[in-house]
PDB file of N, CA and C in Angstrom:
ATOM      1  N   UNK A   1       0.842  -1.166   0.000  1.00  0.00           N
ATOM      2  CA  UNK A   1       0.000   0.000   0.000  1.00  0.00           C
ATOM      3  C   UNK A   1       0.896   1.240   0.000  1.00  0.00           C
ATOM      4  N   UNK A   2       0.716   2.557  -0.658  1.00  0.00           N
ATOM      5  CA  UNK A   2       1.903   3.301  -1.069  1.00  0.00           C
ATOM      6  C   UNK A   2       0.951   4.634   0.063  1.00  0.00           C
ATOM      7  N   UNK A   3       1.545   5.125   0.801  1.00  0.00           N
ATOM      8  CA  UNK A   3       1.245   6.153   1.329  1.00  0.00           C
ATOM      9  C   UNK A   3       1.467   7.372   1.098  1.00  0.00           C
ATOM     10  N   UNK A   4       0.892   8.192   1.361  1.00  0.00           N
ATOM     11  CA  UNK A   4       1.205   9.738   0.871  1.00  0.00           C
ATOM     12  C   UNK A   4       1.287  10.673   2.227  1.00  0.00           C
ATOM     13  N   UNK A   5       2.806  11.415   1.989  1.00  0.00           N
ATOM     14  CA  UNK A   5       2.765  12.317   3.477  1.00  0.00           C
ATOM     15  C   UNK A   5       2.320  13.696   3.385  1.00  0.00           C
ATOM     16  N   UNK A   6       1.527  14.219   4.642  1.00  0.00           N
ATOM     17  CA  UNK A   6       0.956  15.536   4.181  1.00  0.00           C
ATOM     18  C   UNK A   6       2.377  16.893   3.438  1.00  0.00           C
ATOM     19  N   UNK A   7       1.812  17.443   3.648  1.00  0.00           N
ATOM     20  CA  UNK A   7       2.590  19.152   3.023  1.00  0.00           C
ATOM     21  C   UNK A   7       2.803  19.256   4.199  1.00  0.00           C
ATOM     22  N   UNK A   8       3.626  20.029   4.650  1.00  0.00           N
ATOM     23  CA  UNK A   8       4.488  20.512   6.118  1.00  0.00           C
ATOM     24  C   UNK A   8       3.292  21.193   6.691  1.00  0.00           C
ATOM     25  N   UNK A   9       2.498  22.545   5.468  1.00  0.00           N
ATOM     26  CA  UNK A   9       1.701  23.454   6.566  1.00  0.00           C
ATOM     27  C   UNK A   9      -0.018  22.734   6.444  1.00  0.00           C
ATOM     28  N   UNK A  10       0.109  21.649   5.900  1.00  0.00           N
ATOM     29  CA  UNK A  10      -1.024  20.772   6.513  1.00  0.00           C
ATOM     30  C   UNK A  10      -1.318  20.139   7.626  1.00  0.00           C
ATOM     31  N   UNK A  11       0.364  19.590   7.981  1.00  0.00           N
ATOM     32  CA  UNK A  11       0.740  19.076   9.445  1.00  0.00           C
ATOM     33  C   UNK A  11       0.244  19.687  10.363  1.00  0.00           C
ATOM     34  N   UNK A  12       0.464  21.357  10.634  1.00  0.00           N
ATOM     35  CA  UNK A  12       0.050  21.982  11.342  1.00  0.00           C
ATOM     36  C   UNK A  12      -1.046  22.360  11.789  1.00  0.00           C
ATOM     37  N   UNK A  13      -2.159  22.122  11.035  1.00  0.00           N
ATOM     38  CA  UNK A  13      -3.273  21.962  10.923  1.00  0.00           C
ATOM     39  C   UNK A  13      -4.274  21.244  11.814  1.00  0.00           C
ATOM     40  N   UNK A  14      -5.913  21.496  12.722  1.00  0.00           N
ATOM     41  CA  UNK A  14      -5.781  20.879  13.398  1.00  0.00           C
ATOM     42  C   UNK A  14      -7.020  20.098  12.438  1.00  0.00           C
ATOM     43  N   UNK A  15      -7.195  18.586  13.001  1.00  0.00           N
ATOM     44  CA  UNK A  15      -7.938  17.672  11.773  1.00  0.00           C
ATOM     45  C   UNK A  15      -9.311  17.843  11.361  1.00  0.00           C
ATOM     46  N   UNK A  16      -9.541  18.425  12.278  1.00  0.00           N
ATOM     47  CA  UNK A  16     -10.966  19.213  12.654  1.00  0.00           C
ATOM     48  C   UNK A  16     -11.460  20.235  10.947  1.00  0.00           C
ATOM     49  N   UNK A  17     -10.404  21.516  10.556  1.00  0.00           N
ATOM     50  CA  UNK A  17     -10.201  21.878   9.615  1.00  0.00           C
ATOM     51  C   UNK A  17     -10.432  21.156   8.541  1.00  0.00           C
ATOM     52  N   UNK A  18      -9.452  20.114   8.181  1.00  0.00           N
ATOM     53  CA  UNK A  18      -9.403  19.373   6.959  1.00  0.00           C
ATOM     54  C   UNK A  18     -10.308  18.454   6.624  1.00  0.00           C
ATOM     55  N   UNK A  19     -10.767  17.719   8.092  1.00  0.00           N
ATOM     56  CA  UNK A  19     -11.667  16.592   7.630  1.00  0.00           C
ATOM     57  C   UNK A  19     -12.928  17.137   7.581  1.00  0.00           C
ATOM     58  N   UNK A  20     -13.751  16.291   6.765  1.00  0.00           N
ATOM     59  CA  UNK A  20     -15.400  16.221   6.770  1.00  0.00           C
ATOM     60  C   UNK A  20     -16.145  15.545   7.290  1.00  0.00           C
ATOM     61  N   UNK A  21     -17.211  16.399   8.601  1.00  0.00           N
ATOM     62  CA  UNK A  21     -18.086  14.864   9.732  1.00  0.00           C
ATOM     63  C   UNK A  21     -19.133  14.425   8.391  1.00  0.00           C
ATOM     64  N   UNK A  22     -19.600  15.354   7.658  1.00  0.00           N
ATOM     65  CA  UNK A  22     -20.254  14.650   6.617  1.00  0.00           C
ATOM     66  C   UNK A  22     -20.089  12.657   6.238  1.00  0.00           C
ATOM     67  N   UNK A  23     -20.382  12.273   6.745  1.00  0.00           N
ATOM     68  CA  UNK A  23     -20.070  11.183   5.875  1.00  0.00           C
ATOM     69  C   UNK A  23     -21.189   9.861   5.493  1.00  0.00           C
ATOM     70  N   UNK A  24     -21.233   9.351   4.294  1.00  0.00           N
ATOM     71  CA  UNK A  24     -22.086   8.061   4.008  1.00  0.00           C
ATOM     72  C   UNK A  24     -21.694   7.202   3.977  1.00  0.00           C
ATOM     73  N   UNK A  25     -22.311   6.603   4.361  1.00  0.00           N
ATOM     74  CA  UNK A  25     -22.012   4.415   4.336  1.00  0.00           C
ATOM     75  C   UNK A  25     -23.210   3.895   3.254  1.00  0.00           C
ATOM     76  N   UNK A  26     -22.651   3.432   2.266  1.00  0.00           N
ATOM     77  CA  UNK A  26     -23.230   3.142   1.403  1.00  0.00           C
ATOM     78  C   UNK A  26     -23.311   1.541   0.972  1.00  0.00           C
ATOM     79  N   UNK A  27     -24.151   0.542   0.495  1.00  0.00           N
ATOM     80  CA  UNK A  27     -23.491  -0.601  -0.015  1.00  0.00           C
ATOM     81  C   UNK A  27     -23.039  -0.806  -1.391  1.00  0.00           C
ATOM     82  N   UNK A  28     -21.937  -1.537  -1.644  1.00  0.00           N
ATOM     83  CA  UNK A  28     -21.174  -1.406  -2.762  1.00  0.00           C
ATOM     84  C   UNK A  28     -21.712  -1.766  -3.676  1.00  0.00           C
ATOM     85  N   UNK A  29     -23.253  -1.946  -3.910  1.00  0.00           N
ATOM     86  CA  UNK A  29     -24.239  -2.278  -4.460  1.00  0.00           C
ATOM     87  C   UNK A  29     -25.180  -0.871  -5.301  1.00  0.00           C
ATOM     88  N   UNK A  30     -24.992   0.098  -4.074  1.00  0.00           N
ATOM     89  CA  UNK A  30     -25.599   1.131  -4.606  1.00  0.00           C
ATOM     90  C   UNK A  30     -24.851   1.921  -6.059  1.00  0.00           C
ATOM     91  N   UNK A  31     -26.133   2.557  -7.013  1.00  0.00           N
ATOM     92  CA  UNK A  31     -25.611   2.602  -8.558  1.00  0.00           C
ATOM     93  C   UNK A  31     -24.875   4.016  -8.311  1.00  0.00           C
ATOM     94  N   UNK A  32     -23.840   4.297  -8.869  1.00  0.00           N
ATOM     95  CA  UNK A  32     -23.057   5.319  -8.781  1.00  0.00           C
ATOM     96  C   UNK A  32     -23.581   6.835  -8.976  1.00  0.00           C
ATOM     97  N   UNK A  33     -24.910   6.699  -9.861  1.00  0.00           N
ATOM     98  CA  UNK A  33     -25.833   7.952  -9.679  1.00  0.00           C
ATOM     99  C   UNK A  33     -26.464   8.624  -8.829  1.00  0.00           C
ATOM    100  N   UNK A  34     -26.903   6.885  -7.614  1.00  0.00           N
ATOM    101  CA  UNK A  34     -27.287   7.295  -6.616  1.00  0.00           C
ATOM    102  C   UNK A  34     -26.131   7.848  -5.664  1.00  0.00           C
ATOM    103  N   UNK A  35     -25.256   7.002  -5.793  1.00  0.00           N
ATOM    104  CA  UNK A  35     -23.989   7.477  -4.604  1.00  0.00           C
ATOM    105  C   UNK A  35     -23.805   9.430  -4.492  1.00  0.00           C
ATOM    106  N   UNK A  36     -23.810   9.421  -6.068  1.00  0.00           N
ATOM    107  CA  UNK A  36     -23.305  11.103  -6.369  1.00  0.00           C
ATOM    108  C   UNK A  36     -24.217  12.260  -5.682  1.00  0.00           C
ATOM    109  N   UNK A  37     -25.743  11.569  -5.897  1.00  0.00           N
ATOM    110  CA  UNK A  37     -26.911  12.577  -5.448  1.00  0.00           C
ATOM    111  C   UNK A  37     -26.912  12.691  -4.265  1.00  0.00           C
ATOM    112  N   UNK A  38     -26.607  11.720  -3.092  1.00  0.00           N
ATOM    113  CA  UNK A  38     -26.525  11.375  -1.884  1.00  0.00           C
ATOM    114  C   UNK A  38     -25.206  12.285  -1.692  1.00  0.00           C
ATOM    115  N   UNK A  39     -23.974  12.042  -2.317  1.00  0.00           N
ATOM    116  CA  UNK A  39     -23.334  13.028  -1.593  1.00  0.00           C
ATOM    117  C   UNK A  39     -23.269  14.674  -1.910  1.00  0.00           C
ATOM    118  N   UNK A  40     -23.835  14.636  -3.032  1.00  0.00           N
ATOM    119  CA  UNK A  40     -24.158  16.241  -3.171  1.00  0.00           C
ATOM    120  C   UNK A  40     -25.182  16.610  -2.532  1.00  0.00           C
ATOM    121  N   UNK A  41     -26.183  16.014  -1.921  1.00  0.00           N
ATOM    122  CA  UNK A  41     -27.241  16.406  -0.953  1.00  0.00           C
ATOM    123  C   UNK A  41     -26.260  16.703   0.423  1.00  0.00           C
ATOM    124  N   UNK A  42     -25.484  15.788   0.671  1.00  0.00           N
ATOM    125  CA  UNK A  42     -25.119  16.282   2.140  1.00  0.00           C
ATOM    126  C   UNK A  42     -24.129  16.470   2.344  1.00  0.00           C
ATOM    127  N   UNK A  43     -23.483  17.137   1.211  1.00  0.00           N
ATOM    128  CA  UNK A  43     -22.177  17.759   0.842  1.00  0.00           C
ATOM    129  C   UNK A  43     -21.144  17.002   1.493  1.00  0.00           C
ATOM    130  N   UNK A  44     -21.175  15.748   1.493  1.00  0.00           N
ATOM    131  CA  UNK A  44     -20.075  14.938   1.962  1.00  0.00           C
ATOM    132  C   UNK A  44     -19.000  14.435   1.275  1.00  0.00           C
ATOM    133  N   UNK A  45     -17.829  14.281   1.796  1.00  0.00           N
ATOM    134  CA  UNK A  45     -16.744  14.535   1.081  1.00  0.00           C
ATOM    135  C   UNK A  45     -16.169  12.732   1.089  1.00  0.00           C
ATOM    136  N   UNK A  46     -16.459  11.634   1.270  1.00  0.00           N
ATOM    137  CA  UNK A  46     -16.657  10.688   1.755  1.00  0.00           C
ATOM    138  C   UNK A  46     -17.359   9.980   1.725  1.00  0.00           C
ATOM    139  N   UNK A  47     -17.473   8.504   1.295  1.00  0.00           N
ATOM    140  CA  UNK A  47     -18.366   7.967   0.829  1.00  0.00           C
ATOM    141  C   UNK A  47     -18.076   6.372   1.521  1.00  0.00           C
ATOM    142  N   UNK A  48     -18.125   5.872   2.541  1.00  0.00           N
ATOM    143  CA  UNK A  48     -17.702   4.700   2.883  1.00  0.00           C
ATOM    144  C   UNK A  48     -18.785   3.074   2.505  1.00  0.00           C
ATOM    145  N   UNK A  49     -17.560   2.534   1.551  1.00  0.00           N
ATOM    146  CA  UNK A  49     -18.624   1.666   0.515  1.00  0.00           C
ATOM    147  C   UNK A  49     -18.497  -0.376   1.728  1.00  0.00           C
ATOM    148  N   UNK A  50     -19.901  -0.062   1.922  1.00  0.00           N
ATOM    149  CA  UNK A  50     -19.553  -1.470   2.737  1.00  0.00           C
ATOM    150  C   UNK A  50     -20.574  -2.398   2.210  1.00  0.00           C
ATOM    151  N   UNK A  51     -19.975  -3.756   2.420  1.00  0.00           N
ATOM    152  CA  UNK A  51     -20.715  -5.188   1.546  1.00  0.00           C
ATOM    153  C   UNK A  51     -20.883  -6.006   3.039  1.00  0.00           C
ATOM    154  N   UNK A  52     -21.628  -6.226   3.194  1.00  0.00           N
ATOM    155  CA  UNK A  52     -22.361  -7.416   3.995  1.00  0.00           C
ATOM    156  C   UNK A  52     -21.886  -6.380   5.572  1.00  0.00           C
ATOM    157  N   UNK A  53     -22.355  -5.573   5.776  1.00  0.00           N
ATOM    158  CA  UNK A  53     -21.642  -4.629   7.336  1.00  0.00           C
ATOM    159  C   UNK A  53     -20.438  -4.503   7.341  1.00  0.00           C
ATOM    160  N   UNK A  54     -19.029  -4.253   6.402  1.00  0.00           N
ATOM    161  CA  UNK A  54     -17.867  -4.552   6.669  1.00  0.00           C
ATOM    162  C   UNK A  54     -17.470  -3.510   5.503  1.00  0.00           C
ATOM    163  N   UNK A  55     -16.653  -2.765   6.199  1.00  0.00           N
ATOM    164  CA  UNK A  55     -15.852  -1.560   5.256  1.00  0.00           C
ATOM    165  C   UNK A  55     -14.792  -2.233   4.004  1.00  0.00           C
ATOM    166  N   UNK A  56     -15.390  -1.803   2.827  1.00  0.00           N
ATOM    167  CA  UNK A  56     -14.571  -2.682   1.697  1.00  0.00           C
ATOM    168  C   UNK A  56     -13.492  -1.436   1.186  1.00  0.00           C
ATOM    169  N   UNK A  57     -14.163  -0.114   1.733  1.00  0.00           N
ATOM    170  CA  UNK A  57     -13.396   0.912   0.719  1.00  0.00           C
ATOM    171  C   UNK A  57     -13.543   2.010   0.975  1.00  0.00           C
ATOM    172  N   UNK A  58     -13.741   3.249   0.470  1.00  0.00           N
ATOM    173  CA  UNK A  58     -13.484   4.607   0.878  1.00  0.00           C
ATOM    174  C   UNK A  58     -13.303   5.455  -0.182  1.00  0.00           C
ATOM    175  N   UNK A  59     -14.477   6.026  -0.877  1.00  0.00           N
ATOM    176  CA  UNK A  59     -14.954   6.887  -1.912  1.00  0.00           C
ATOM    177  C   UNK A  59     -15.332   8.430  -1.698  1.00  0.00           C
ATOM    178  N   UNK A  60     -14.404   8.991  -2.557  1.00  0.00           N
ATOM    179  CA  UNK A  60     -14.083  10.215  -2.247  1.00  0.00           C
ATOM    180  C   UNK A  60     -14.880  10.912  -3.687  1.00  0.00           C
ATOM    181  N   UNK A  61     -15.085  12.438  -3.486  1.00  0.00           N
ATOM    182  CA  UNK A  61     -15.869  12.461  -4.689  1.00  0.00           C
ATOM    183  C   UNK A  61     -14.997  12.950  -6.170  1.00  0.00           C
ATOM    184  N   UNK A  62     -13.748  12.913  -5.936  1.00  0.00           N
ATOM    185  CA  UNK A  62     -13.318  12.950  -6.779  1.00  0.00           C
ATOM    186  C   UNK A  62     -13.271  11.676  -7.379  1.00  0.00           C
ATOM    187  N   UNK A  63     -13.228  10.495  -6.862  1.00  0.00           N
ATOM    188  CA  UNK A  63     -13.052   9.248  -7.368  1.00  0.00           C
ATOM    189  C   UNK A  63     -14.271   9.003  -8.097  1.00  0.00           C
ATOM    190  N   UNK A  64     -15.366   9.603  -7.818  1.00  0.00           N
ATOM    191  CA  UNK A  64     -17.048   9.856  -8.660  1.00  0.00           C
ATOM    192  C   UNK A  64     -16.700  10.458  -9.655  1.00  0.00           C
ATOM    193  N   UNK A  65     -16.269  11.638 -10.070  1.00  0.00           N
ATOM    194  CA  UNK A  65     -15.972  12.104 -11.074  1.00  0.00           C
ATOM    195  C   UNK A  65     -15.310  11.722 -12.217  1.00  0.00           C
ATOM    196  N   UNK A  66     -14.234  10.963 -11.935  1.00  0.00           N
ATOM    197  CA  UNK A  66     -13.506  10.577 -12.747  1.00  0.00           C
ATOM    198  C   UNK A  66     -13.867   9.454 -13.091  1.00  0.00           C
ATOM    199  N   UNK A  67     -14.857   8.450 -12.545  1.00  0.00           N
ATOM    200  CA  UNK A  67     -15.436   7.334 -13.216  1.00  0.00           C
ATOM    201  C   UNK A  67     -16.703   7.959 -13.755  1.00  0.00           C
ATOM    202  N   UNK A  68     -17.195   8.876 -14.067  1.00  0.00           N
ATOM    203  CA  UNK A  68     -18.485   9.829 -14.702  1.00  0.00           C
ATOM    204  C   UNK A  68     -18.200   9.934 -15.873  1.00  0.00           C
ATOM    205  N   UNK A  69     -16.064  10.461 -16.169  1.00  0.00           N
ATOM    206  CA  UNK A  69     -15.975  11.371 -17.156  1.00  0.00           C
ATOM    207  C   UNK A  69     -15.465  10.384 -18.082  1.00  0.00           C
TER     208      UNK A  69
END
């Protein structure tokens, strides 16, 4: 798994700022049209995709976009 380290003046930052409480749990079942409307309704930045109660993944809305375009 390849990790990515923040920018120095992100570090500083407290997480509160950066992150979004917005978030959906969706099943990895749901159609990607619906996923998009759901998170543009509740402006969530986060999309947590789970199959049978169990976190498979972690959908961001850029990752929507770019499977759109």
């Amino acid at each position: 798994m390849a990790t990515r380290a923040l920018p120095p003046n992100l570090r500083k930052m407290p997480v509160e700022r950066l992150m979004s409480y917005e978030t959906i749990c969706l099943d990895v079942t749901t159609p990607l049209y619906r996923v998009a409307g759901y998170a543009m309704q509740m402006r969530a930045r986060r999309i947590l995709a789970v199959e049978k109660r169990e976190l498979v993944g972690i959908v961001t809305g850029l990752d929507v976009i770019r499977v759109m375009t």
